[in-house]
PDB file of N, CA and C in Angstrom:
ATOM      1  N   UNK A   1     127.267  88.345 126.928  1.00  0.00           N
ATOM      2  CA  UNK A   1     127.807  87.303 126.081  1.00  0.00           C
ATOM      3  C   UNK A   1     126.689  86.742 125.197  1.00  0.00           C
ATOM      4  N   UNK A   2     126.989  86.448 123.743  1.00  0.00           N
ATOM      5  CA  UNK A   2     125.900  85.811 123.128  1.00  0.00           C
ATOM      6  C   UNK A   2     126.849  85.113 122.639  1.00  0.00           C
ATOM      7  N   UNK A   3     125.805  83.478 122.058  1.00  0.00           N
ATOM      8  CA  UNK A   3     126.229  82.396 121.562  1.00  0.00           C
ATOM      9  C   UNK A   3     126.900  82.505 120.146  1.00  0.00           C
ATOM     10  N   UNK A   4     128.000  81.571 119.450  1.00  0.00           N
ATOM     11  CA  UNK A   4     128.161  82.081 118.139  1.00  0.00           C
ATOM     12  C   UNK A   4     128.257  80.441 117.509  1.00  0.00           C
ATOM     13  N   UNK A   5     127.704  79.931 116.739  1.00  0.00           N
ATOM     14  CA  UNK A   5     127.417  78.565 116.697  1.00  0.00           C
ATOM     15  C   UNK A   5     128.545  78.626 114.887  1.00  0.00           C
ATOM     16  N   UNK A   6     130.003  77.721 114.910  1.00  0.00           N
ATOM     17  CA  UNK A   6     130.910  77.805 113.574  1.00  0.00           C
ATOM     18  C   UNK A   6     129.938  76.249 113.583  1.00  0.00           C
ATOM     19  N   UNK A   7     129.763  75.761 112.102  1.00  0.00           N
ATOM     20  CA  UNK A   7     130.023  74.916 111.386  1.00  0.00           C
ATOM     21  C   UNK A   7     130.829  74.598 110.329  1.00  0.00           C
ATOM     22  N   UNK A   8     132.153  73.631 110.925  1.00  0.00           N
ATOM     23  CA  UNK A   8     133.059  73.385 110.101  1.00  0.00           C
ATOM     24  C   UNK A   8     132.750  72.399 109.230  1.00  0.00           C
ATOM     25  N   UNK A   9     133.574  72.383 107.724  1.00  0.00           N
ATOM     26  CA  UNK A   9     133.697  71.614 106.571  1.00  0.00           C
ATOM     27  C   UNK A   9     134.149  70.312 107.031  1.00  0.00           C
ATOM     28  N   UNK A  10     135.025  69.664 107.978  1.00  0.00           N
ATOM     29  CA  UNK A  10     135.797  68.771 107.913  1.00  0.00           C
ATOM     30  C   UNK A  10     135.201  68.212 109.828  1.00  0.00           C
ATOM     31  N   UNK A  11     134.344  69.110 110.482  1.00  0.00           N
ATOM     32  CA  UNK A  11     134.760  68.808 112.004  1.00  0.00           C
ATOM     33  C   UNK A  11     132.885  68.841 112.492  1.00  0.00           C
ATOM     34  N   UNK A  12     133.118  69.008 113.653  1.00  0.00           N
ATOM     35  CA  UNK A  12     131.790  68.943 114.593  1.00  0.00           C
ATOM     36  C   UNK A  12     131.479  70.122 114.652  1.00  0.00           C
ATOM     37  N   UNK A  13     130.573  70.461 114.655  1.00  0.00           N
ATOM     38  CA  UNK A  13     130.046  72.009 115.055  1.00  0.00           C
ATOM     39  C   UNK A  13     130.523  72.211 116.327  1.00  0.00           C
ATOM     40  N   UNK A  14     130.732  73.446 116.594  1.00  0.00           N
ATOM     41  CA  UNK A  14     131.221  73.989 117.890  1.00  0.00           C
ATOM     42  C   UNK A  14     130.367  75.545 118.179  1.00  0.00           C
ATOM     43  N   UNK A  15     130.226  75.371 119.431  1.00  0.00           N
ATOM     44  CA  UNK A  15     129.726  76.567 119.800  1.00  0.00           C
ATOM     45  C   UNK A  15     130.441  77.404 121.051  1.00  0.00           C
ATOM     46  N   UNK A  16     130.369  78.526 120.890  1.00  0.00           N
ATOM     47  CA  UNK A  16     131.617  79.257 121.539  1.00  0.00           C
ATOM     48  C   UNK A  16     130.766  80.606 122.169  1.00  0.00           C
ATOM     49  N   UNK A  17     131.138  81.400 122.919  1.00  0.00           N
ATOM     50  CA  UNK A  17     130.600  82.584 123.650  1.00  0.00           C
ATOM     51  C   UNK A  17     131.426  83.578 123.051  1.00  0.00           C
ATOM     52  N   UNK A  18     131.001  84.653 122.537  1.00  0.00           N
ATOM     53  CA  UNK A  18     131.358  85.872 122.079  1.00  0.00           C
ATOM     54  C   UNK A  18     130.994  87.686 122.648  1.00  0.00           C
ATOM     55  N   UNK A  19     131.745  88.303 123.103  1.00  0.00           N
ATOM     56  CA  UNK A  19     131.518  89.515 123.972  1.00  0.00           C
ATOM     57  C   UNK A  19     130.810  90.495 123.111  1.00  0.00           C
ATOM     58  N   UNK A  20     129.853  91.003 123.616  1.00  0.00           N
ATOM     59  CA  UNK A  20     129.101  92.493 122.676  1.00  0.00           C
ATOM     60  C   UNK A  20     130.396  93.317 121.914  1.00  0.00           C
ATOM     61  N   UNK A  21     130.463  93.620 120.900  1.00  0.00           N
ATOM     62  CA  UNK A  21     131.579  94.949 120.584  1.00  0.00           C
ATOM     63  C   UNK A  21     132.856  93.793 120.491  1.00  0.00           C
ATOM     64  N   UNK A  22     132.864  92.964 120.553  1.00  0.00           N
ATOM     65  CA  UNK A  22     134.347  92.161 119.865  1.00  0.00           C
ATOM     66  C   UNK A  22     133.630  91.722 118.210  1.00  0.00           C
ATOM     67  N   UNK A  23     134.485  91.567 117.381  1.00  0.00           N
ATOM     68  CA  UNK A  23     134.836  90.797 116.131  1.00  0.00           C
ATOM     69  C   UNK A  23     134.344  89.859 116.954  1.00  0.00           C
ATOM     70  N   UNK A  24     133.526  88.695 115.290  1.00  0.00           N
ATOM     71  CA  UNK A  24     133.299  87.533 115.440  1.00  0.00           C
ATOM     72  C   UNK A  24     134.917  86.692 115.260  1.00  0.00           C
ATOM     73  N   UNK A  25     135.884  87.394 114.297  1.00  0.00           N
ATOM     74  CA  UNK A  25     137.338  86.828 114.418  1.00  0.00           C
ATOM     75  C   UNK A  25     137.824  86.173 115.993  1.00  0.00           C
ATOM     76  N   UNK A  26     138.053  87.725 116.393  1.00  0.00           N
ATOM     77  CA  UNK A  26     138.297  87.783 118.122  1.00  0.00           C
ATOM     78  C   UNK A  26     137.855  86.811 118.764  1.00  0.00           C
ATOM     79  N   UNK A  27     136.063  86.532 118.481  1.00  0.00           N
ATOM     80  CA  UNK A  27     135.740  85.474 119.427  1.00  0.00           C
ATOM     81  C   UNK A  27     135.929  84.233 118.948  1.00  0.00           C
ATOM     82  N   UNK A  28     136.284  84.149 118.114  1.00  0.00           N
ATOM     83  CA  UNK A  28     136.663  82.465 117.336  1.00  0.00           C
ATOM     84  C   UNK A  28     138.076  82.559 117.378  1.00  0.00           C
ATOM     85  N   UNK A  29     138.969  83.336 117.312  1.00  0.00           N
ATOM     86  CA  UNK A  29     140.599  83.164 118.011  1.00  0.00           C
ATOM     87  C   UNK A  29     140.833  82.670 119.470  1.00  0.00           C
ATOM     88  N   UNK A  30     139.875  83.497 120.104  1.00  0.00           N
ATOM     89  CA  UNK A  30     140.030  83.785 121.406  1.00  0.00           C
ATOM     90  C   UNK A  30     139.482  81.869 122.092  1.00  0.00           C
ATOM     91  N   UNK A  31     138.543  81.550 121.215  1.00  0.00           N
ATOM     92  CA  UNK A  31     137.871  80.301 121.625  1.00  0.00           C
ATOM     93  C   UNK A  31     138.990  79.431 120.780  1.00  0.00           C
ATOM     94  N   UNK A  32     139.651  79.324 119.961  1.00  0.00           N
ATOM     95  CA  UNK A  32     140.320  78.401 119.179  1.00  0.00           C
ATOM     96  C   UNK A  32     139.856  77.724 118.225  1.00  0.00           C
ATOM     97  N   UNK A  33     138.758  78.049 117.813  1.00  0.00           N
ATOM     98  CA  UNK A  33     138.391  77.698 116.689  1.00  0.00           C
ATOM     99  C   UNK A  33     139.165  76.857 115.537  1.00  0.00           C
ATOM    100  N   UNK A  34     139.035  76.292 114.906  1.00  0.00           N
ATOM    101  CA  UNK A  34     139.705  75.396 113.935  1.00  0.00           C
ATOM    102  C   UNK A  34     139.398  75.989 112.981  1.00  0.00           C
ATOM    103  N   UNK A  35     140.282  76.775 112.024  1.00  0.00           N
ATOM    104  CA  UNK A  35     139.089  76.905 110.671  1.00  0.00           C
ATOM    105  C   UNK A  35     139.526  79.014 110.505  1.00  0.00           C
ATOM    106  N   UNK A  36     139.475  79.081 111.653  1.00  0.00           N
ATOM    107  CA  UNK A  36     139.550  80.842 111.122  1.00  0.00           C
ATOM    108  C   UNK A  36     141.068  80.961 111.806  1.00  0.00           C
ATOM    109  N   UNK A  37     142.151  81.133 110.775  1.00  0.00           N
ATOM    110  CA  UNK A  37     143.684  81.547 110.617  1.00  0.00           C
ATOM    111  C   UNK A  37     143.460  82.708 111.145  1.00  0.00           C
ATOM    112  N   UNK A  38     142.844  83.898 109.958  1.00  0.00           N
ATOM    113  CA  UNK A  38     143.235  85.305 110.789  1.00  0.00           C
ATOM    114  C   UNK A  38     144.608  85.686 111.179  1.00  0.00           C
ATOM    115  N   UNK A  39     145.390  85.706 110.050  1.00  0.00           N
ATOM    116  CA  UNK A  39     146.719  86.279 109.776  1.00  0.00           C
ATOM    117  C   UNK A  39     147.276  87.303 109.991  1.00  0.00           C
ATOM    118  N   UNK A  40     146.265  88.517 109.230  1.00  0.00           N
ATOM    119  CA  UNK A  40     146.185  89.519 109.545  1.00  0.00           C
ATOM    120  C   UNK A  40     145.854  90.124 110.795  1.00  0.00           C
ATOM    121  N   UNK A  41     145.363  89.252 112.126  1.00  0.00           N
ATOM    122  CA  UNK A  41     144.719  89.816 113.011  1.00  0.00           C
ATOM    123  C   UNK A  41     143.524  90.880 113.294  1.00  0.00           C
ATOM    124  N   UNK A  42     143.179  90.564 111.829  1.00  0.00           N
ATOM    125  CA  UNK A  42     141.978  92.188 111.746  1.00  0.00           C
ATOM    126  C   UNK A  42     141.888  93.054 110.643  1.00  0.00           C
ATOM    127  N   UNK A  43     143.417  93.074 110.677  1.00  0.00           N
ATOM    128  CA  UNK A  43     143.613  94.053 109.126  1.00  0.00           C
ATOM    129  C   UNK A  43     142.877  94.170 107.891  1.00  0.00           C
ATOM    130  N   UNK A  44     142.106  93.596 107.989  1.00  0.00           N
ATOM    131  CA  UNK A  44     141.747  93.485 106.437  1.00  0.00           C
ATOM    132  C   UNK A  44     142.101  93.658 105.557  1.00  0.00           C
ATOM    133  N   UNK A  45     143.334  92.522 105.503  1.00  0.00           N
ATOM    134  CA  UNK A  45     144.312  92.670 104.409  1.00  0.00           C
ATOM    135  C   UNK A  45     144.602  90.832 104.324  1.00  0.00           C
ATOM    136  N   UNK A  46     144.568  89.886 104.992  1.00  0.00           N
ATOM    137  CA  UNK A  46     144.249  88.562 104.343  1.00  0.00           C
ATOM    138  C   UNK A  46     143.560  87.629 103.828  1.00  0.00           C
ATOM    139  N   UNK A  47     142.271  88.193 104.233  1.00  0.00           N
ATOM    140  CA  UNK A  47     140.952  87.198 104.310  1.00  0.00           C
ATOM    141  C   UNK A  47     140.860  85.601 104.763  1.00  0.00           C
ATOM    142  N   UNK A  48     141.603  85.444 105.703  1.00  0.00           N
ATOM    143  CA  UNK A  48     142.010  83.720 106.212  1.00  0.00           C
ATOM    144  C   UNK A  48     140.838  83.920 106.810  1.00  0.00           C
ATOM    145  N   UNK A  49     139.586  84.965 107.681  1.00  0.00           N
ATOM    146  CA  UNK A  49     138.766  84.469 108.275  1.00  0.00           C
ATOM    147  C   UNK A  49     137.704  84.711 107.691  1.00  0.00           C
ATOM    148  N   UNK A  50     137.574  84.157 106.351  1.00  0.00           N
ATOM    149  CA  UNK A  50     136.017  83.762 105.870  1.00  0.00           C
ATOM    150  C   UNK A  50     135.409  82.881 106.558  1.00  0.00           C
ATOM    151  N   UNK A  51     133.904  83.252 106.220  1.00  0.00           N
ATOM    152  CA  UNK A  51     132.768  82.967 106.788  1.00  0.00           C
ATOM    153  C   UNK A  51     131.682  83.194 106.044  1.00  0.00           C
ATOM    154  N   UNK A  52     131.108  81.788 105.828  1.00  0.00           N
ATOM    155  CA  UNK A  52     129.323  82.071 104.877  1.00  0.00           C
ATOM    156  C   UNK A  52     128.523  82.149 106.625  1.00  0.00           C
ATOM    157  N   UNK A  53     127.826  83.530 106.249  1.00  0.00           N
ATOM    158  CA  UNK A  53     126.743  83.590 107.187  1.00  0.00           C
ATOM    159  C   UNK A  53     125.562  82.830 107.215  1.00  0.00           C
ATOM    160  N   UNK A  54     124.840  82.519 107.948  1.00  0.00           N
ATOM    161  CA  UNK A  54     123.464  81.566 107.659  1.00  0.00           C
ATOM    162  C   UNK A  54     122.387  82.512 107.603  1.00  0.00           C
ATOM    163  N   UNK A  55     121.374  82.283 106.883  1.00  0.00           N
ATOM    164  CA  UNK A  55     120.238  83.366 106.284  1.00  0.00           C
ATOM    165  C   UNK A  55     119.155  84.020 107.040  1.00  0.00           C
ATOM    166  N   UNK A  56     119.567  83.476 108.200  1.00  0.00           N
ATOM    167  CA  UNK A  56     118.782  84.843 109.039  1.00  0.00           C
ATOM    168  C   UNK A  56     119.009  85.734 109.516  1.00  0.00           C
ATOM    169  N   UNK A  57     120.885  85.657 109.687  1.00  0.00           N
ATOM    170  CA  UNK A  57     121.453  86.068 110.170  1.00  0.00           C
ATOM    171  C   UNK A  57     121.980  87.430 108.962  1.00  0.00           C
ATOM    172  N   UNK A  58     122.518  87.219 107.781  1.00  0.00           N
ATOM    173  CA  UNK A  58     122.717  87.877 106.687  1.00  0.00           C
ATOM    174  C   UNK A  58     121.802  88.854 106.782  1.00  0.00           C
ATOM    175  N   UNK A  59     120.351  89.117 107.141  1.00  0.00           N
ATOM    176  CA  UNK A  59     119.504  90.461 106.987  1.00  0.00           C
ATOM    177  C   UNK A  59     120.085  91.712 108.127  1.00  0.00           C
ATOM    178  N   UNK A  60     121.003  90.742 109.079  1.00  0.00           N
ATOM    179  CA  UNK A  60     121.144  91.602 110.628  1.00  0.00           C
ATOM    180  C   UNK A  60     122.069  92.354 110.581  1.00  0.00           C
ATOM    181  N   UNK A  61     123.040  92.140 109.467  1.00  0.00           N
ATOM    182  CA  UNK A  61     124.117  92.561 109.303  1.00  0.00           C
ATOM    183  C   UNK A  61     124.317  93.809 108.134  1.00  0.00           C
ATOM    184  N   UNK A  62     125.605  94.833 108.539  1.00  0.00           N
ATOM    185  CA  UNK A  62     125.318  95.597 107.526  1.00  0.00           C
ATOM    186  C   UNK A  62     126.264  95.390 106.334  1.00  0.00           C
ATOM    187  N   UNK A  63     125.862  95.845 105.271  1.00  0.00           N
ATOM    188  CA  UNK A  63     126.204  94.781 104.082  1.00  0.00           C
ATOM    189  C   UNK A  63     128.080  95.447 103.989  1.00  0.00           C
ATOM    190  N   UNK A  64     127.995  94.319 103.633  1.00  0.00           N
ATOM    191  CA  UNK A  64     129.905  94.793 103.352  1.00  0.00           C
ATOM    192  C   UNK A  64     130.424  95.905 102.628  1.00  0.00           C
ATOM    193  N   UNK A  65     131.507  96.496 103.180  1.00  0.00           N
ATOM    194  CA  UNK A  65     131.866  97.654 102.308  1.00  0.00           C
ATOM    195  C   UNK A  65     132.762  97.430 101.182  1.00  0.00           C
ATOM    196  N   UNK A  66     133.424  98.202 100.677  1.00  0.00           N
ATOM    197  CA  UNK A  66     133.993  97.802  99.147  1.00  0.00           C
ATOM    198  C   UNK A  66     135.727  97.012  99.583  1.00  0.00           C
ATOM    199  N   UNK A  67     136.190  97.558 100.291  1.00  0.00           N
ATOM    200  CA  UNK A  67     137.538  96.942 101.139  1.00  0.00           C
ATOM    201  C   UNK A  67     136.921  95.469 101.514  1.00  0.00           C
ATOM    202  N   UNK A  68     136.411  94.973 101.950  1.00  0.00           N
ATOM    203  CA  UNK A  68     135.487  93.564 102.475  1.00  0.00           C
ATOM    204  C   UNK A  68     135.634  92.920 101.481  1.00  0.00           C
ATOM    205  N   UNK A  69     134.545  93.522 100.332  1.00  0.00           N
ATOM    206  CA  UNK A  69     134.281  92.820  98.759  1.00  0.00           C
ATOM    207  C   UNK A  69     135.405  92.780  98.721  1.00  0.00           C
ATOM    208  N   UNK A  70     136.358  93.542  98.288  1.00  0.00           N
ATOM    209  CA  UNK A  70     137.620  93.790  97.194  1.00  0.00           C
ATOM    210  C   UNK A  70     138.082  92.460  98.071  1.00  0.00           C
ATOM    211  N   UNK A  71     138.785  91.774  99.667  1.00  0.00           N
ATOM    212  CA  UNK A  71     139.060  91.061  99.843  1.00  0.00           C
ATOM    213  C   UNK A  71     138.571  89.452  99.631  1.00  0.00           C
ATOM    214  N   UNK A  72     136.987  89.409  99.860  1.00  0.00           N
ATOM    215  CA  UNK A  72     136.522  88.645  99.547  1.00  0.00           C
ATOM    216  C   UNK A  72     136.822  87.791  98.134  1.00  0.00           C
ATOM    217  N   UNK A  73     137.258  88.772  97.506  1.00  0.00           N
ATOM    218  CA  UNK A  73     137.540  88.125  95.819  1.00  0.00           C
ATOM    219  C   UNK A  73     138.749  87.229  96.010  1.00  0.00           C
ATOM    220  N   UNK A  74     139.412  87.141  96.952  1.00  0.00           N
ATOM    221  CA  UNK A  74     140.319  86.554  97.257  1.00  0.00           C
ATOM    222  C   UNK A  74     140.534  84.923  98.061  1.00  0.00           C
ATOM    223  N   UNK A  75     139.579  84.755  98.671  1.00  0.00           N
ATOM    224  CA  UNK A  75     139.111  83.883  99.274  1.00  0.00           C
ATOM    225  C   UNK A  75     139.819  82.656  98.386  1.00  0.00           C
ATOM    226  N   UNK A  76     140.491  81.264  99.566  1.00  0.00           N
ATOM    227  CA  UNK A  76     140.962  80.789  99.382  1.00  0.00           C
ATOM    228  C   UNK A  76     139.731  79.281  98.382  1.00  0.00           C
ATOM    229  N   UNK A  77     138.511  79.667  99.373  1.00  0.00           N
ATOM    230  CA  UNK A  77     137.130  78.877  98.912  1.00  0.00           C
ATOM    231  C   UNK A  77     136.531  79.764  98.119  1.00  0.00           C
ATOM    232  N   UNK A  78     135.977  79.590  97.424  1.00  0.00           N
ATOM    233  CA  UNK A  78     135.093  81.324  96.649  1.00  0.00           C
ATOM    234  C   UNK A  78     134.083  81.099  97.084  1.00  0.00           C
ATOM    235  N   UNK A  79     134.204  83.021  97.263  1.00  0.00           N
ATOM    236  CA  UNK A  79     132.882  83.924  97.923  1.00  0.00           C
ATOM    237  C   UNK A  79     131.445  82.823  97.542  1.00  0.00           C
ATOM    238  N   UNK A  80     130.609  83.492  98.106  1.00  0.00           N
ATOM    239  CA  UNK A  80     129.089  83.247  98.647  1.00  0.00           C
ATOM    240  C   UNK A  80     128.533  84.224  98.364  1.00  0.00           C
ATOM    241  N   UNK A  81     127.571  84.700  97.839  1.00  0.00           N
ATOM    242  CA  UNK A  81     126.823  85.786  98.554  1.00  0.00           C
ATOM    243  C   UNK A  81     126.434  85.730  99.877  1.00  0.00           C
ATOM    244  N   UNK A  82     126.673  85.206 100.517  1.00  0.00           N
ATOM    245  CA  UNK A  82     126.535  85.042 102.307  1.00  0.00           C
ATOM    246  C   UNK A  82     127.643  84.853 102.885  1.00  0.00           C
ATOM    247  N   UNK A  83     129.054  85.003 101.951  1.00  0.00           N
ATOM    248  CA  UNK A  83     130.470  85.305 102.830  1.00  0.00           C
ATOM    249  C   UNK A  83     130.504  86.331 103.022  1.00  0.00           C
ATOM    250  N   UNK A  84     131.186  86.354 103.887  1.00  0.00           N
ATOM    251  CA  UNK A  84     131.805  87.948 104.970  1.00  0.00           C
ATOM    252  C   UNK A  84     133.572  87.155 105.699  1.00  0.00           C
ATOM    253  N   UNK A  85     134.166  88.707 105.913  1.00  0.00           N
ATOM    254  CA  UNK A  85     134.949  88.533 106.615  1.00  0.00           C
ATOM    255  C   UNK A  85     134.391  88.544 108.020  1.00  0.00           C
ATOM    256  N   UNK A  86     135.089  87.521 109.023  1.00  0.00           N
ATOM    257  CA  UNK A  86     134.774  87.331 110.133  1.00  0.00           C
ATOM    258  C   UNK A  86     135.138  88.358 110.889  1.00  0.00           C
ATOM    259  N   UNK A  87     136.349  89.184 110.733  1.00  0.00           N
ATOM    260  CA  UNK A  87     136.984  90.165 111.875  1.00  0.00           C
ATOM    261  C   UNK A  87     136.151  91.313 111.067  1.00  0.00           C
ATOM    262  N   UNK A  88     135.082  91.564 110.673  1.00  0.00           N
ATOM    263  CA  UNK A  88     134.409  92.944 109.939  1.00  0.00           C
ATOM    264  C   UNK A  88     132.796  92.653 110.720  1.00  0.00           C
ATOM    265  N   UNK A  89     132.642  91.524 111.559  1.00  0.00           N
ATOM    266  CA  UNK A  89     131.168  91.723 112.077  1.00  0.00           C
ATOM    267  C   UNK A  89     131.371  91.752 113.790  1.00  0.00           C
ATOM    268  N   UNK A  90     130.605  92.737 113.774  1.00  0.00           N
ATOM    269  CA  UNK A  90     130.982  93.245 115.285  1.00  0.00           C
ATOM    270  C   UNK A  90     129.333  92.466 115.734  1.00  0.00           C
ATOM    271  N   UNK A  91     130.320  92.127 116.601  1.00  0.00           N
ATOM    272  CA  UNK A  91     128.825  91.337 117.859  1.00  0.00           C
ATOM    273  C   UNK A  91     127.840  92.165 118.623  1.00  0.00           C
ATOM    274  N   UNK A  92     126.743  91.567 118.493  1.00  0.00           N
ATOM    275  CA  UNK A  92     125.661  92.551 118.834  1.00  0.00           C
ATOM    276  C   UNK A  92     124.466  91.762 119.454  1.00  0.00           C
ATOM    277  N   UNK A  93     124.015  92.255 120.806  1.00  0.00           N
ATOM    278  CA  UNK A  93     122.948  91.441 121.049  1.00  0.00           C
ATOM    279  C   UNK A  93     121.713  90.501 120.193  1.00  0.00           C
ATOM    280  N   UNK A  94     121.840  91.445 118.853  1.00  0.00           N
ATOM    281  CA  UNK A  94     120.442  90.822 118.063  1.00  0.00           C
ATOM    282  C   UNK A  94     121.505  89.413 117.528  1.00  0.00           C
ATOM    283  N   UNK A  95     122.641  89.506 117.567  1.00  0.00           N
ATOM    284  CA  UNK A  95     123.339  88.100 116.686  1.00  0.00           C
ATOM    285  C   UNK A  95     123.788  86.790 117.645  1.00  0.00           C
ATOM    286  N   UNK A  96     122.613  86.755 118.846  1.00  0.00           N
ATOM    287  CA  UNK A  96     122.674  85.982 119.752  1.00  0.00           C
ATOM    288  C   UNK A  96     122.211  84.553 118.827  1.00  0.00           C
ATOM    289  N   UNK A  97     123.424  83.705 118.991  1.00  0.00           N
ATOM    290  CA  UNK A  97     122.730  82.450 117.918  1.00  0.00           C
ATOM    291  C   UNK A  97     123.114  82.285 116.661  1.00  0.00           C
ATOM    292  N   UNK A  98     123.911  83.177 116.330  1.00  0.00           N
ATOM    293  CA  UNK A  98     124.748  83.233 114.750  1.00  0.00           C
ATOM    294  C   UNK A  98     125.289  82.325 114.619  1.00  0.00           C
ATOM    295  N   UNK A  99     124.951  81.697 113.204  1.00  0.00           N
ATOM    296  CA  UNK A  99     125.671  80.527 112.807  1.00  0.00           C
ATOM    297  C   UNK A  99     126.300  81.038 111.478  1.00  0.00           C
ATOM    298  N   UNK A 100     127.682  80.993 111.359  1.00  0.00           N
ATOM    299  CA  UNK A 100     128.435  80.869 110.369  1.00  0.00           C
ATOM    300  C   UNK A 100     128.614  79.148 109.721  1.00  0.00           C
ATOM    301  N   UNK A 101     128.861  79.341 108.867  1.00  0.00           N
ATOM    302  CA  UNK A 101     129.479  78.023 107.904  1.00  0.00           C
ATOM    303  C   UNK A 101     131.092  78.506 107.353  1.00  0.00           C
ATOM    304  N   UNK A 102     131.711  77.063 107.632  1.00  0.00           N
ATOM    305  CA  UNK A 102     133.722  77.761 108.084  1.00  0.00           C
ATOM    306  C   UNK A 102     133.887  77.000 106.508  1.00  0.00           C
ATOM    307  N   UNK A 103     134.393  77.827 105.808  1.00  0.00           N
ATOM    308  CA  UNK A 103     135.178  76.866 104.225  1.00  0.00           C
ATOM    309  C   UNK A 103     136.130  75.807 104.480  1.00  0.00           C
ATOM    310  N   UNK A 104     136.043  74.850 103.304  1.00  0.00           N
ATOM    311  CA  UNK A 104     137.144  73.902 103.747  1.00  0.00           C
ATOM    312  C   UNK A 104     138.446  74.257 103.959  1.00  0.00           C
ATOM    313  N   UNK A 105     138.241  75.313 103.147  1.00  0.00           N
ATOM    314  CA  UNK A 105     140.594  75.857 103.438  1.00  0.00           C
ATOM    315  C   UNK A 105     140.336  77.722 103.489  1.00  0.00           C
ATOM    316  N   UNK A 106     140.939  78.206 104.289  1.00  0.00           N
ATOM    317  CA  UNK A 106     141.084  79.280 104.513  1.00  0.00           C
ATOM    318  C   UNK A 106     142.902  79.633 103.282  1.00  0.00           C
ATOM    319  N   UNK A 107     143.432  78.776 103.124  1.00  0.00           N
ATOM    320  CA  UNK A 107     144.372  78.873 101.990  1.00  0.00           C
ATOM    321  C   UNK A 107     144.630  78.363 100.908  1.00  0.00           C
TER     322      UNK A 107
END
């Protein structure tokens, strides 16, 4: 299990436990998170679970593919260069401590 630290727009930071090999989605559904809808369940076909990554974390990750982007343009907050979809980053020991930043509206 590694830590996954959301900072919401409107709420308290929360920190939640996330399994190796799950979506950061998964583990912020699974915890209840406020903030990531996740409509699609994964699909990558709504983008309700944006997420600006925090900048240490952004080097760990591998950069988004063109399906990601193409959704990202969609975003209910606009993109970041440090947004990502949440159900597209798979958990990994080195992302012990990841802090995302949650947009004010996922719609």
């Amino acid at each position: 299990m590694i830590t996954i630290n959301f900072i919401a727009a409107h709420a308290d930071p929360i920190s939640v436990k996330g399994r190796i090999g799950q979506s950061l989605m998964e583990a912020a559904v699974a915890a209840g998170v406020d903030g990531i809808a996740a409509d699609c369940g994964g699909m990558l076909t709504c983008a309700t679970c944006h997420v600006m990554v925090a900048a240490p974390f952004v080097a760990l990750l591998p950069p988004a593919d063109g399906e990601e982007r193409a959704m990202l343009a969609f975003t209910a907050t606009p993109a970041t260069p440090a947004s990502r979809l949440s159900c597209q980053i798979m958990l990994n020991e080195a992302l012990d401590g990841l802090t995302v930043e949650l947009p004010a509206s996922q719609y």
